[in-house]
Protein backbone atom coordinates (compact mmCIF):
# COMPACT_ATOMS: atom_id res chain seq x y z
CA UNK A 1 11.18 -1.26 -22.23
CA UNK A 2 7.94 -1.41 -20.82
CA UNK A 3 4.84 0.75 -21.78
CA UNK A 4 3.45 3.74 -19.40
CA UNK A 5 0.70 1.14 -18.72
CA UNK A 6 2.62 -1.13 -17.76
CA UNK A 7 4.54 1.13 -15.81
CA UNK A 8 1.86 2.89 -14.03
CA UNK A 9 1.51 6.75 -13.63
CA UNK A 10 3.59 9.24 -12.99
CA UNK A 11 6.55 6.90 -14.45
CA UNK A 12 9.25 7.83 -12.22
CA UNK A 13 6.91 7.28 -8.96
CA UNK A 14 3.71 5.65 -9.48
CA UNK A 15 0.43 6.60 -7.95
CA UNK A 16 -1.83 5.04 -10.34
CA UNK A 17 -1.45 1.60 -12.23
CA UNK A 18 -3.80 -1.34 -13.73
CA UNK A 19 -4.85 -3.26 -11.11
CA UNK A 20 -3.41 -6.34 -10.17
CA UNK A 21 -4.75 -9.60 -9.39
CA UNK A 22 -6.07 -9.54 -5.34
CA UNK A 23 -7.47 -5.97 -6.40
CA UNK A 24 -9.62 -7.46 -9.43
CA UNK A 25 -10.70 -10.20 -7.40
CA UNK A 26 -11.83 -7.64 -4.92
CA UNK A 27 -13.65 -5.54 -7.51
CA UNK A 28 -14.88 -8.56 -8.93
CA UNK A 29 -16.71 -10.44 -6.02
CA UNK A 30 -18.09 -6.58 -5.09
CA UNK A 31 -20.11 -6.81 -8.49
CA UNK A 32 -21.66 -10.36 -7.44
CA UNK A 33 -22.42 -9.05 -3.85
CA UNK A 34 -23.95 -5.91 -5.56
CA UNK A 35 -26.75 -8.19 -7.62
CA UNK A 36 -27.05 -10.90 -5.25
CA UNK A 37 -28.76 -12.20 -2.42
CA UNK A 38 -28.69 -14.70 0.27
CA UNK A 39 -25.31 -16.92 0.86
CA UNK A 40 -23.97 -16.13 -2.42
CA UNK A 41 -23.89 -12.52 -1.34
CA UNK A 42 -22.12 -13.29 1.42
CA UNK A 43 -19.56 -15.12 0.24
CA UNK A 44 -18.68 -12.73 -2.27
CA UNK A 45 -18.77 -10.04 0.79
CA UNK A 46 -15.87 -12.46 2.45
CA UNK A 47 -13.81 -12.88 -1.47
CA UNK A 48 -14.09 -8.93 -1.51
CA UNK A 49 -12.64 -8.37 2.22
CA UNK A 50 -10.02 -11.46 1.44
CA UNK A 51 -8.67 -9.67 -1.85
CA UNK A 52 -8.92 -6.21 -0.59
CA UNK A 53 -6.26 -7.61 2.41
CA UNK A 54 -4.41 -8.87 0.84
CA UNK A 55 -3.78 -6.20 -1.87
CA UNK A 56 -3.27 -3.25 1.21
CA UNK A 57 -1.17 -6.34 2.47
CA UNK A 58 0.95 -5.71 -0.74
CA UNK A 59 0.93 -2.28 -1.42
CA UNK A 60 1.89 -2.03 2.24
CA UNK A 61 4.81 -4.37 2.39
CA UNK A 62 6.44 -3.66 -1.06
CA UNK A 63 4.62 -0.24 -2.21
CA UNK A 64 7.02 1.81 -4.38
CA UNK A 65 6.45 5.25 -2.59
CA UNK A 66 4.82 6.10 0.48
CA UNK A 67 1.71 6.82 -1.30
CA UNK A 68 1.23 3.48 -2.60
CA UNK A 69 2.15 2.35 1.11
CA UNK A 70 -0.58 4.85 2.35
CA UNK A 71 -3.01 3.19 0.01
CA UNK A 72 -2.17 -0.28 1.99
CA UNK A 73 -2.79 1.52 5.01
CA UNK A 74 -6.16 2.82 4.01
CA UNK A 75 -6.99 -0.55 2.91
CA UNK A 76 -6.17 -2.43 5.96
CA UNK A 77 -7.75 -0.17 8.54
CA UNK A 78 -11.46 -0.08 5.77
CA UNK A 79 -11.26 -4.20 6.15
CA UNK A 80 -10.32 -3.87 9.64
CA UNK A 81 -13.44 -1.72 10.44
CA UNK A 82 -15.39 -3.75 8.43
CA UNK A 83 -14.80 -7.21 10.13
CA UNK A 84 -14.96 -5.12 13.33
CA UNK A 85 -18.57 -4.22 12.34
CA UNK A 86 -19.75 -7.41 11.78
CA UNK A 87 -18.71 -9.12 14.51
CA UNK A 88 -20.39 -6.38 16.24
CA UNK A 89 -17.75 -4.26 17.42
CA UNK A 90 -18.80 -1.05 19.57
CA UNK A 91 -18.00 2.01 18.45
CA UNK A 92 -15.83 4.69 21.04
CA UNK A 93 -18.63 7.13 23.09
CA UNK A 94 -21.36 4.73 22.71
């Protein structure tokens, strides 16, 4: 039987559980770009953006309630409007 960690929280649908291993990548290369500069910074910028996908990517495709799939949403459309950014994309009414 696994623990309530393991499980996540609530038990019987959860909202909330230890992160897994695209999300502590992400969290992870967001420290290094936090107290870097320079090339290294970006690169970590990119590692952040590429584990952040492709956790919404999971949480989207196999999320085990809609909330967890909403989370995958949210993810996707904050890297999508990220990339858009820095390639420079306009923003509606301006």
């Amino acid at each position: 039987m696994a623990s309530r960690r393991e499980r996540g929280w609530p038990a019987d649908s959860p909202l909330l559980q230890p992160p897994n291993a695209p999300l502590l990548v992400a969290q992870g290369s967001w420290l290094v770009a936090a107290v870097t500069r320079g090339p290294v910074r970006a690169c970590a910028r990119v590692v952040f953006l590429a584990g952040l996908a492709v956790w919404a990517w999971q949480e989207l495709a196999s999320g085990v309630n809609w909330v967890r799939r909403l989370y995958g949403v949210a993810g996707l459309a904050y890297v999508g409007s990220r990339i858009g950014a820095a390639l420079g994309a306009k923003r509606p009414g301006r």
